[in-house]
C-alpha atoms as a PDB file:
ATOM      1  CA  UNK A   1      -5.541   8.146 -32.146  1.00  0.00           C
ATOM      2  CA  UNK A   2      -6.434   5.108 -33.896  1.00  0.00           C
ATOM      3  CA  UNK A   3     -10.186   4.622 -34.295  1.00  0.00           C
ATOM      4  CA  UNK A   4     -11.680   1.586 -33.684  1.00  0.00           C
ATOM      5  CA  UNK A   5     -14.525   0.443 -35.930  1.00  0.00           C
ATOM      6  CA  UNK A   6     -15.371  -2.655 -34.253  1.00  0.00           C
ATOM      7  CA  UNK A   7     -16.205  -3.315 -30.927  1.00  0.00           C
ATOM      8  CA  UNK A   8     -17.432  -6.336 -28.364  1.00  0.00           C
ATOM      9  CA  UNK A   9     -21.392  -6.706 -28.035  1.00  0.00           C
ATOM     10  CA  UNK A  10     -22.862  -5.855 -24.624  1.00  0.00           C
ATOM     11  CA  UNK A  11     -23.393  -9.528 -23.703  1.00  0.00           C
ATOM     12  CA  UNK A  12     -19.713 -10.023 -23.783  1.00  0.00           C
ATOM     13  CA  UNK A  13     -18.669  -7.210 -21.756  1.00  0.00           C
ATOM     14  CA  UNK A  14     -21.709  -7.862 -18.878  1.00  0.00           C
ATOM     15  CA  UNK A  15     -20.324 -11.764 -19.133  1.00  0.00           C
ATOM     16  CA  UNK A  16     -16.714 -10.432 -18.187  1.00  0.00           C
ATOM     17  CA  UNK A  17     -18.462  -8.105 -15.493  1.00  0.00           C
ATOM     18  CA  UNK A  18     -19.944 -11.146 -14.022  1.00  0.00           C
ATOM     19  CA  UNK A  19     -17.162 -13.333 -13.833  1.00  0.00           C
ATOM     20  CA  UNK A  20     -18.537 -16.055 -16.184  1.00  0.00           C
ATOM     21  CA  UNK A  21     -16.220 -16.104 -18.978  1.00  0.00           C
ATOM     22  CA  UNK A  22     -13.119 -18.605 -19.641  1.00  0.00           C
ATOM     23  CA  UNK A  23      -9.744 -16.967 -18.915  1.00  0.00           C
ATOM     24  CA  UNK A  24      -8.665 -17.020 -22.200  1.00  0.00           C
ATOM     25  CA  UNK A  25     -11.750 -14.897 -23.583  1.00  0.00           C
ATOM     26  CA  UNK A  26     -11.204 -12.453 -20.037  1.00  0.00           C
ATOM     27  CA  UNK A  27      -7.746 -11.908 -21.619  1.00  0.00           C
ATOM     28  CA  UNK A  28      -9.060 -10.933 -25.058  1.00  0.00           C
ATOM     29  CA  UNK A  29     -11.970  -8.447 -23.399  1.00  0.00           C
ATOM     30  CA  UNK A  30      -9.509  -7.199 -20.644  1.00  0.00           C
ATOM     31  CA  UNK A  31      -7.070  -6.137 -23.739  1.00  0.00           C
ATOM     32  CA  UNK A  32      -9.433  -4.833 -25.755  1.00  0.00           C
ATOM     33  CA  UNK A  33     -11.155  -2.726 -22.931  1.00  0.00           C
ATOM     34  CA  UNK A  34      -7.386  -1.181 -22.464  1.00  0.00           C
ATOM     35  CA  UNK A  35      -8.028   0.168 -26.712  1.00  0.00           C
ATOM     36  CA  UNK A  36     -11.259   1.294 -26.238  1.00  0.00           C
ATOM     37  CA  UNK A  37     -12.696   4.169 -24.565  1.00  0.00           C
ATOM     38  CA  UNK A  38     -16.352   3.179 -25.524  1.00  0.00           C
ATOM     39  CA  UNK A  39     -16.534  -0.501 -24.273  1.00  0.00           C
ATOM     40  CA  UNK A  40     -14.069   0.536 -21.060  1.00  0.00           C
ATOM     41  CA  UNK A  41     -17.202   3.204 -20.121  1.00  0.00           C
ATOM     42  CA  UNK A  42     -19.711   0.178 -20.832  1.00  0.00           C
ATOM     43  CA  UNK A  43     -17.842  -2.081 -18.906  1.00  0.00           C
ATOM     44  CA  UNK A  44     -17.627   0.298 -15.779  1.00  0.00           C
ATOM     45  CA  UNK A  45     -21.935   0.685 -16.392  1.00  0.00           C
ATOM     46  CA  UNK A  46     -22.295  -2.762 -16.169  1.00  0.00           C
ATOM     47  CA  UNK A  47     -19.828  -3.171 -13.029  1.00  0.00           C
ATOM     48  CA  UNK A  48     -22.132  -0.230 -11.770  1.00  0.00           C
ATOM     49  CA  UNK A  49     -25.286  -2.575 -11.844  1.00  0.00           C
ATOM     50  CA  UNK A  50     -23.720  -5.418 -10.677  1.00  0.00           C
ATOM     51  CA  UNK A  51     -22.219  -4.074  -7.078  1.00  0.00           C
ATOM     52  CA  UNK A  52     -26.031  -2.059  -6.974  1.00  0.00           C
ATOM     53  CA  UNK A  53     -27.739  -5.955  -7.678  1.00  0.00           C
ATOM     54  CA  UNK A  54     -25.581  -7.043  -4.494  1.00  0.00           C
ATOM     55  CA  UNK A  55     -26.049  -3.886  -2.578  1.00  0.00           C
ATOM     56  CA  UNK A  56     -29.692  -4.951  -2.654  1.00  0.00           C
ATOM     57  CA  UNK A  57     -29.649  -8.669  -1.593  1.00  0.00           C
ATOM     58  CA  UNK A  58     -30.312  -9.680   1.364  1.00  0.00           C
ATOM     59  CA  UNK A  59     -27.168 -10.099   3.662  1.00  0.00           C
ATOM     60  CA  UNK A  60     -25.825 -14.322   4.667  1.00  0.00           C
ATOM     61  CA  UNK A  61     -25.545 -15.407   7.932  1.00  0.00           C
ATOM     62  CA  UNK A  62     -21.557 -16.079   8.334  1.00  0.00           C
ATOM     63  CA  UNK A  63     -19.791 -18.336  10.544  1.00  0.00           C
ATOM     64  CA  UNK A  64     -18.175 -17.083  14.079  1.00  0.00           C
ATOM     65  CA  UNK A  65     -15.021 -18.256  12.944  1.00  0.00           C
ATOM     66  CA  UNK A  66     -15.600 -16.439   9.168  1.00  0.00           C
ATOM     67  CA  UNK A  67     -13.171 -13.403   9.669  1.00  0.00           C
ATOM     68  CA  UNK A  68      -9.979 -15.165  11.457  1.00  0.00           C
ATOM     69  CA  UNK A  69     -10.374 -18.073   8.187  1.00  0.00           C
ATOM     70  CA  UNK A  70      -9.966 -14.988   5.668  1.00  0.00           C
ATOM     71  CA  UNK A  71      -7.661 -13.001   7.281  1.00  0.00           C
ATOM     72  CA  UNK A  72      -5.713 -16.769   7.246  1.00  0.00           C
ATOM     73  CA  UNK A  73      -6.538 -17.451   3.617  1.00  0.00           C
ATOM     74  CA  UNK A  74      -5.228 -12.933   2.808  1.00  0.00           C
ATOM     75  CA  UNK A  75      -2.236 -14.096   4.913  1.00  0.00           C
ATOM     76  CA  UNK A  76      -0.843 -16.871   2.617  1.00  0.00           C
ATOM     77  CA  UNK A  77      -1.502 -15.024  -0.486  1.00  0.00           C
ATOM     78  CA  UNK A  78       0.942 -14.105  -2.653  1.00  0.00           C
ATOM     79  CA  UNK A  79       0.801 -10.366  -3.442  1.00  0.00           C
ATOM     80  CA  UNK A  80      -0.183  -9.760  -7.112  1.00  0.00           C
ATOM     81  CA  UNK A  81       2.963  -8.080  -9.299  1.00  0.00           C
ATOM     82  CA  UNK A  82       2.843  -4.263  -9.417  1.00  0.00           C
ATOM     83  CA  UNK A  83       0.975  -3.645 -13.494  1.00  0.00           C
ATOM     84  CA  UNK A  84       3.294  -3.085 -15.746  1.00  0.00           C
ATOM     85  CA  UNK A  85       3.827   0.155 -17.738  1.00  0.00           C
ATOM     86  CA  UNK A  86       1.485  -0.378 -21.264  1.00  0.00           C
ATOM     87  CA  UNK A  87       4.785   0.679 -23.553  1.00  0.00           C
ATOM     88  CA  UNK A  88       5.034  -0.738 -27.133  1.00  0.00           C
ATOM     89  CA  UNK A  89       1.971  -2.788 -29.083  1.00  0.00           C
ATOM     90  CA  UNK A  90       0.778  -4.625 -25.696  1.00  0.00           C
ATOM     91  CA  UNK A  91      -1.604  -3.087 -23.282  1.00  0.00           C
ATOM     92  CA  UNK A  92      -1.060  -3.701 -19.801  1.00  0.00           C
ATOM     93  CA  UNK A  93      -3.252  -6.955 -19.465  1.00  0.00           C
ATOM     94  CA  UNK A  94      -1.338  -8.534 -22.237  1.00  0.00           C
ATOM     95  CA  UNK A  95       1.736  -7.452 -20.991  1.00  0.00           C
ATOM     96  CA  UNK A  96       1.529  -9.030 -17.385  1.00  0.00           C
ATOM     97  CA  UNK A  97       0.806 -12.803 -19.186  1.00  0.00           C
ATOM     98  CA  UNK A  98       4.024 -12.476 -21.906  1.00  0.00           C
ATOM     99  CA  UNK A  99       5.968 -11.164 -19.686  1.00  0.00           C
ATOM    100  CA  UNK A 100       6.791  -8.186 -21.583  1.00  0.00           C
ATOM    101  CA  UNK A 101       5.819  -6.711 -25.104  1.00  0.00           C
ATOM    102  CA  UNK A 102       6.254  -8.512 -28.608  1.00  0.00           C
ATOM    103  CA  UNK A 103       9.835  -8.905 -28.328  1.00  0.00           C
ATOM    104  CA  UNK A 104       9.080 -11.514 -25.653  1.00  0.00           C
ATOM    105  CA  UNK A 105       6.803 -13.256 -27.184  1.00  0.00           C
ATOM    106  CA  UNK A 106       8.283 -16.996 -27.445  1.00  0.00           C
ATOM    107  CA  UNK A 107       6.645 -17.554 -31.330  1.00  0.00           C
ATOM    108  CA  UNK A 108       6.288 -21.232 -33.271  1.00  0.00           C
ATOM    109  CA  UNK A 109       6.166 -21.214 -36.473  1.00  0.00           C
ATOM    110  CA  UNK A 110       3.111 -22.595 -38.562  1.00  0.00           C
ATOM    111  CA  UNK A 111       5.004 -22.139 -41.571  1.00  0.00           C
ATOM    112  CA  UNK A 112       5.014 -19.363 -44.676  1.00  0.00           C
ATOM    113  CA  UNK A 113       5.783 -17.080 -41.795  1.00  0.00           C
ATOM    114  CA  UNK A 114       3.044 -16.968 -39.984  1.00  0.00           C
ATOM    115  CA  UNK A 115       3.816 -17.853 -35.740  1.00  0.00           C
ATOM    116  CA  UNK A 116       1.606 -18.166 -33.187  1.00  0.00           C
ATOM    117  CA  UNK A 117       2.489 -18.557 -28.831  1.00  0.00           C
ATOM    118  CA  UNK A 118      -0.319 -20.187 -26.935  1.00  0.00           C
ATOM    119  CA  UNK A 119      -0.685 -17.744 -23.842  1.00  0.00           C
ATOM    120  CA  UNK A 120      -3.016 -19.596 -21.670  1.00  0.00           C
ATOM    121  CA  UNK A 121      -5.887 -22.322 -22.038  1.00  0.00           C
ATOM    122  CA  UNK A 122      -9.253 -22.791 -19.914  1.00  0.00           C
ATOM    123  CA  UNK A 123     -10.787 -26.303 -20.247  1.00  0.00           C
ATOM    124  CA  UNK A 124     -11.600 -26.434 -23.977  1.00  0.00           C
ATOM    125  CA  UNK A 125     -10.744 -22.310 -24.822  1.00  0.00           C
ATOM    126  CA  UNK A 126      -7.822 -20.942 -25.761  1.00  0.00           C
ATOM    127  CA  UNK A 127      -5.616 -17.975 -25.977  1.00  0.00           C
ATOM    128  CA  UNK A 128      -3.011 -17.153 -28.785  1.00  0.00           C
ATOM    129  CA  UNK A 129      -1.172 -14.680 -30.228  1.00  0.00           C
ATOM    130  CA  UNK A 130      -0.789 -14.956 -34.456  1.00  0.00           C
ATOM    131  CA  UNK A 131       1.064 -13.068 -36.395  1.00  0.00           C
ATOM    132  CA  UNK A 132       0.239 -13.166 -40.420  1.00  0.00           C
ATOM    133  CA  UNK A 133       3.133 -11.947 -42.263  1.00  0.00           C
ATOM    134  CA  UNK A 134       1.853  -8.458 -44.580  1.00  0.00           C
ATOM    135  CA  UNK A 135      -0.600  -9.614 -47.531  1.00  0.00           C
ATOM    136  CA  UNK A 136      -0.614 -12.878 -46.687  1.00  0.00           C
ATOM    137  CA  UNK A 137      -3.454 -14.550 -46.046  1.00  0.00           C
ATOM    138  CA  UNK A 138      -4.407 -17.659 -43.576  1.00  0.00           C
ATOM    139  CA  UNK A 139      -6.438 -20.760 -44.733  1.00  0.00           C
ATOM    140  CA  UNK A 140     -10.032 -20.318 -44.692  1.00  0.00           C
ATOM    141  CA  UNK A 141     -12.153 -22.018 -41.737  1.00  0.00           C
ATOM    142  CA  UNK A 142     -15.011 -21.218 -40.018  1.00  0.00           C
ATOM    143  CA  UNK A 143     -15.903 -22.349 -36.166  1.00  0.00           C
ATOM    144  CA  UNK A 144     -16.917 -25.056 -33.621  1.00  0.00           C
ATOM    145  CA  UNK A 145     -17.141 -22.590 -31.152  1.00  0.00           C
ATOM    146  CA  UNK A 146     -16.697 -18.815 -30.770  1.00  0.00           C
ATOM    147  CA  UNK A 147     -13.428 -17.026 -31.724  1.00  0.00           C
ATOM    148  CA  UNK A 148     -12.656 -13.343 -30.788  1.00  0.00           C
ATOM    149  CA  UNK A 149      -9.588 -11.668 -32.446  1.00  0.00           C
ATOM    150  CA  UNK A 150      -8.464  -8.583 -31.442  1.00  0.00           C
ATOM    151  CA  UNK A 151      -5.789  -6.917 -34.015  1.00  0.00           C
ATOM    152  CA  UNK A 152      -2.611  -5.303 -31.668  1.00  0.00           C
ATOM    153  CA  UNK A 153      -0.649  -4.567 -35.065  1.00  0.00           C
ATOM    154  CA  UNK A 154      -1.361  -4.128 -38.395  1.00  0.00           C
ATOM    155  CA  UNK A 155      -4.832  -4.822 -39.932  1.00  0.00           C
ATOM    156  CA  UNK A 156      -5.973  -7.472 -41.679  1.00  0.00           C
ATOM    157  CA  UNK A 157      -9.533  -8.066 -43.751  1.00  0.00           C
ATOM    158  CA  UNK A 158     -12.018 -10.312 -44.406  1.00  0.00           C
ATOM    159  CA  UNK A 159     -15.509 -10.725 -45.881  1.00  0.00           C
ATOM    160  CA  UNK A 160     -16.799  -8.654 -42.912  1.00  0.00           C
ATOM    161  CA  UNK A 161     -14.396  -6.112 -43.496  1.00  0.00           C
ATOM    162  CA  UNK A 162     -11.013  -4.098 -41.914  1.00  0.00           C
ATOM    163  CA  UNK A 163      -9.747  -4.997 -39.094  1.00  0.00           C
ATOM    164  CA  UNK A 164      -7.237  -2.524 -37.646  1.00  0.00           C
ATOM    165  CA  UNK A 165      -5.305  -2.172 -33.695  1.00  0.00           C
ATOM    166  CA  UNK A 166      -8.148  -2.195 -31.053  1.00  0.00           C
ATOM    167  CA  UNK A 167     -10.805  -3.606 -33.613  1.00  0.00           C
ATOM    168  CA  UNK A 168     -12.182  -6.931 -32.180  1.00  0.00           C
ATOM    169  CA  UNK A 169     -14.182  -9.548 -34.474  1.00  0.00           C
ATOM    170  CA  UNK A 170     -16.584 -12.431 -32.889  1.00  0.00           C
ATOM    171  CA  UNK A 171     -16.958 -15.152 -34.788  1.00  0.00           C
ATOM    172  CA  UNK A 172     -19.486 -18.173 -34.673  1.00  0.00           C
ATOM    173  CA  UNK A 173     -20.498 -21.360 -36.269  1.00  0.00           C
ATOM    174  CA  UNK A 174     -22.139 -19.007 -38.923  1.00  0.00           C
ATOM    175  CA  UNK A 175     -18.964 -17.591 -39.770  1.00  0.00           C
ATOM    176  CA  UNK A 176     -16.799 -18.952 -42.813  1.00  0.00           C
ATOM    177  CA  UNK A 177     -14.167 -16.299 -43.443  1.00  0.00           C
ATOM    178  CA  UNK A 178     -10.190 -16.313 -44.797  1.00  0.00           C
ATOM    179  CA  UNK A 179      -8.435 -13.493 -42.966  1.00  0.00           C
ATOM    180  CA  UNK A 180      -5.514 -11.778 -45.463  1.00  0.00           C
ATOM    181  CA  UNK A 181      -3.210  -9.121 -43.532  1.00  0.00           C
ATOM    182  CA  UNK A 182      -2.979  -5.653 -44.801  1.00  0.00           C
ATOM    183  CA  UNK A 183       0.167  -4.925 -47.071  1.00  0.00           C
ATOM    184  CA  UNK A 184       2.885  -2.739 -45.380  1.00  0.00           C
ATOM    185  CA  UNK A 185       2.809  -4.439 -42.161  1.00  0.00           C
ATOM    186  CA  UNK A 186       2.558  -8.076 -40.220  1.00  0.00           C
ATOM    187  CA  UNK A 187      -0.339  -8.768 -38.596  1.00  0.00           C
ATOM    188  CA  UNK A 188      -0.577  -9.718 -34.946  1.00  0.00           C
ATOM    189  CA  UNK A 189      -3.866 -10.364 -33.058  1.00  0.00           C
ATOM    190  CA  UNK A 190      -4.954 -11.891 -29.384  1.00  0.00           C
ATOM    191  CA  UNK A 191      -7.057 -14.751 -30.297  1.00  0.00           C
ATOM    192  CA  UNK A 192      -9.405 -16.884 -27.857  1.00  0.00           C
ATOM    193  CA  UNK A 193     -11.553 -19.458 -29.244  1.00  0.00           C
ATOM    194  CA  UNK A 194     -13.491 -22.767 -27.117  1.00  0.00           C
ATOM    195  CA  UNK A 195     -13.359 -25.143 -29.971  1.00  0.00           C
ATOM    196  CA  UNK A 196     -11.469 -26.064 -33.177  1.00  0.00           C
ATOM    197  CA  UNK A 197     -11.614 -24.425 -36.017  1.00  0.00           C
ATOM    198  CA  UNK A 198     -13.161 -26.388 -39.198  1.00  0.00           C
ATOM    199  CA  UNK A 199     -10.723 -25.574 -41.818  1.00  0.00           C
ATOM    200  CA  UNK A 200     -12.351 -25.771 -45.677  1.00  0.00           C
ATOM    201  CA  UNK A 201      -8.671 -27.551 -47.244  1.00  0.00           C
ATOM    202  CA  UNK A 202      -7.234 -30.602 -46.823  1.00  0.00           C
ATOM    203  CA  UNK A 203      -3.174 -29.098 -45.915  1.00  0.00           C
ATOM    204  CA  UNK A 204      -4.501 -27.467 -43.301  1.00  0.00           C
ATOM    205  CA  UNK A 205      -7.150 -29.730 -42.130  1.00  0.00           C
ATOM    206  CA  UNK A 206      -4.062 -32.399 -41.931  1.00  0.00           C
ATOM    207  CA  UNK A 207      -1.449 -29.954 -40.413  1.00  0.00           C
ATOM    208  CA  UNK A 208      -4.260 -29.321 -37.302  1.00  0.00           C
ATOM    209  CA  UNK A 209      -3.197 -31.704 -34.765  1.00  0.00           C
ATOM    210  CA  UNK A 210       0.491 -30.340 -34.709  1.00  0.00           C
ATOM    211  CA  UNK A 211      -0.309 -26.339 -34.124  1.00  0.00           C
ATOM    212  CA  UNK A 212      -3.683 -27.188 -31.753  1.00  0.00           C
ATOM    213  CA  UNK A 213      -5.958 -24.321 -33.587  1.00  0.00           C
END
């Protein structure tokens, strides 16, 4: 079993517990939590003390009419799609917005190989798959915002280290890195991020209007 090295912070998790984070960055966590045994038992702690929190507040007066208006709303639902079978790079989570695993994936290229699908988008965040052909490496940038990237395939470094499948790295305005992927393999990750990235050459900088990273 691969082990994974790097892992979300707490706040993250108890932020996707609560319900406060974008969609795209829910995606990221959700995958990740599929990897990882560690932040999956977290999580569940933190779910734990959230339903014992509500358990303990004092109950809201509802409306006579409160039941027949949700059993209304449950009516017109439309049931969610059975989870799909995790088979191939793409845990479940993943799976259900692609609509299948990495063959499915409908890539654009950003040149010298490297692709990337946008997967869904939340007001100003984001969420991406990019794959970085083997030993190369992508420009350097650091952040407007926060960026998660969680390797699926493949590692890749950078001046924090190896990143390999189920390995997650949170970057911030603090960060200036310039990812390379491992030799021997492309690299694909699940990427969310909530603002531009502030890339350090001019190619690049110039290029950033027609890709939207």
């Amino acid at each position: 079993m691969q082990t994974i090295r790097h892992t979300l912070p707490d706040d993250l998790l108890m932020g996707y517990a609560a319900g406060v984070l974008p969609q795209p960055f829910d995606l990221v966590v959700a995958t990740h939590v599929s990897l990882n045994d560690d932040a999956r038992a977290r999580l569940a702690g933190f779910e734990a003390v959230g339903g014992a929190v509500l358990d303990d507040m004092d109950g809201a007066k509802l409306a006579e009419d409160s039941l027949e208006c949700t059993l209304a709303r449950i009516a017109g639902m439309v049931p969610e799609p059975r989870p799909m079978p995790s088979r191939g790079i793409f845990p479940t989570p993943l799976q259900r917005v692609v609509g299948g695993d990495e063959d499915a994936v409908r890539w654009k290229s950003l040149g010298m190989g490297a692709k990337q699908a946008l997967l869904c988008s939340d007001g100003e965040a984001t969420a991406r798959l990019l794959l970085i052909p083997a030993g190369q490496a992508m420009p350097a940038h650091s952040h407007r915002g926060m960026e998660m990237t969680l390797v699926l395939k493949g590692a890749f470094r950078d001046e924090d280290g190896i990143y390999a499948r189920g390995d997650i790295e949170v970057a911030d305005q603090q960060v200036d890195h310039t990812p390379v992927a491992e030799p021997g393999e492309d690299c694909i990750c699940l990427i969310a991020t909530d603002g531009r990235l502030k890339f350090n050459g001019l190619l690049p900088r110039i290029a950033q209007p027609f890709f939207g990273i």
